[in-house]
Protein backbone atom coordinates (compact mmCIF):
# COMPACT_ATOMS: atom_id res chain seq x y z
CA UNK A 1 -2.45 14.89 -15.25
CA UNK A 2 -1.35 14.50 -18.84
CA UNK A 3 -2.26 17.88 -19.75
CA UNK A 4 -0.05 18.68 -16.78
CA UNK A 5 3.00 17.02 -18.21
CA UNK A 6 2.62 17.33 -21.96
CA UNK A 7 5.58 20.16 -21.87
CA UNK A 8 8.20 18.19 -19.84
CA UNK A 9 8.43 14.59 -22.27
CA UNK A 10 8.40 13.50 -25.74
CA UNK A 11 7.69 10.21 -24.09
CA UNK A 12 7.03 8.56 -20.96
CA UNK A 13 6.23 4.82 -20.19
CA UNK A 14 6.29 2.88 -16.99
CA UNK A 15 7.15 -0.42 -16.05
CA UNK A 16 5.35 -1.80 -12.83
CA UNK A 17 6.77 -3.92 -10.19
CA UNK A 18 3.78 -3.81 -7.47
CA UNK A 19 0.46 -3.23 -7.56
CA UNK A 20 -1.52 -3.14 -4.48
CA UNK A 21 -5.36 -2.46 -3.41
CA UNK A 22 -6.74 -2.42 -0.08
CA UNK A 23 -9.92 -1.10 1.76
CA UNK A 24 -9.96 1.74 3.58
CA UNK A 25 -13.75 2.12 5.33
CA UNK A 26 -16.25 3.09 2.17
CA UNK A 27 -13.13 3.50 0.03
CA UNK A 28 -10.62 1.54 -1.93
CA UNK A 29 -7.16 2.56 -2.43
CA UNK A 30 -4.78 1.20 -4.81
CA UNK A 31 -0.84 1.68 -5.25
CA UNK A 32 1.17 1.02 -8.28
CA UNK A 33 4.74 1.22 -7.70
CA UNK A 34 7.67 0.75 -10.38
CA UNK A 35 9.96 2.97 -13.10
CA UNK A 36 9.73 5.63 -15.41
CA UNK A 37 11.67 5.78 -18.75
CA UNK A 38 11.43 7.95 -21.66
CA UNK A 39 12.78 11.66 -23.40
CA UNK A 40 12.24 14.55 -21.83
CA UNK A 41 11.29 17.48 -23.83
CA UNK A 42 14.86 18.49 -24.80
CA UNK A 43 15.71 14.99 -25.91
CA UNK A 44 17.90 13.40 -22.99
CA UNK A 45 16.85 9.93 -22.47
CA UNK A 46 15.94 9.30 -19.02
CA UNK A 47 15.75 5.63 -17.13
CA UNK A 48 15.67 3.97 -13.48
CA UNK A 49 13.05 7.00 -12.37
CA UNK A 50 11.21 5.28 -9.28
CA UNK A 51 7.56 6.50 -8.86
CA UNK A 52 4.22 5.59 -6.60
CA UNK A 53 0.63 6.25 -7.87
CA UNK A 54 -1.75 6.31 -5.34
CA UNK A 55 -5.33 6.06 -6.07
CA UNK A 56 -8.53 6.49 -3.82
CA UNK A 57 -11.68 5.01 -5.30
CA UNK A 58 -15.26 5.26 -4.15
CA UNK A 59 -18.17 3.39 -5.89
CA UNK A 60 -15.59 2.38 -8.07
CA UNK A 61 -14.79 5.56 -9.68
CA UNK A 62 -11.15 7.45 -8.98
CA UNK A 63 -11.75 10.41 -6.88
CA UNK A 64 -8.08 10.95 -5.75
CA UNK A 65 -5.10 10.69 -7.61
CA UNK A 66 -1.88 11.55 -5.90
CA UNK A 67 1.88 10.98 -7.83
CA UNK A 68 5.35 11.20 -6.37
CA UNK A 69 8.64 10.41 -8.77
CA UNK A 70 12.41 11.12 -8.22
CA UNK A 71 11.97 14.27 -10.52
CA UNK A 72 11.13 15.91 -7.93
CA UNK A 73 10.01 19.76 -8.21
């Protein structure tokens, strides 16, 4: 994922609000839910993004890793 992105910011950080885990038969999934903030590559500041991680663990190890953001495309 960071290889992914390394074009698009300078920067990027998050701030969390909610973080949620839950089982789901042999796996566990976990949400994080907050803001992103940063510069994108062309230096505007950015602020206020929402975003949700969702993860899918099994045995403890990440095996699905799924993003969505108000970027968008």
């Amino acid at each position: 994922m960071a290889a992914g992105t390394a074009g698009r910011y300078q920067r990027v950080a998050k701030t969390r609000i909610t973080n949620l885990h839950w089982a789901d038969g042999d796996q566990t999934r976990v949400a994080s839910q907050g803001t992103l903030y940063g510069r994108l590559s062309d230096g505007a500041e950015f602020h206020d993004v929402r975003y949700l991680d969702l993860f899918t663990l099994v045995d403890g190890q990440i095996c699905r890793q799924e993003f969505y953001n108000d970027f968008g495309g």
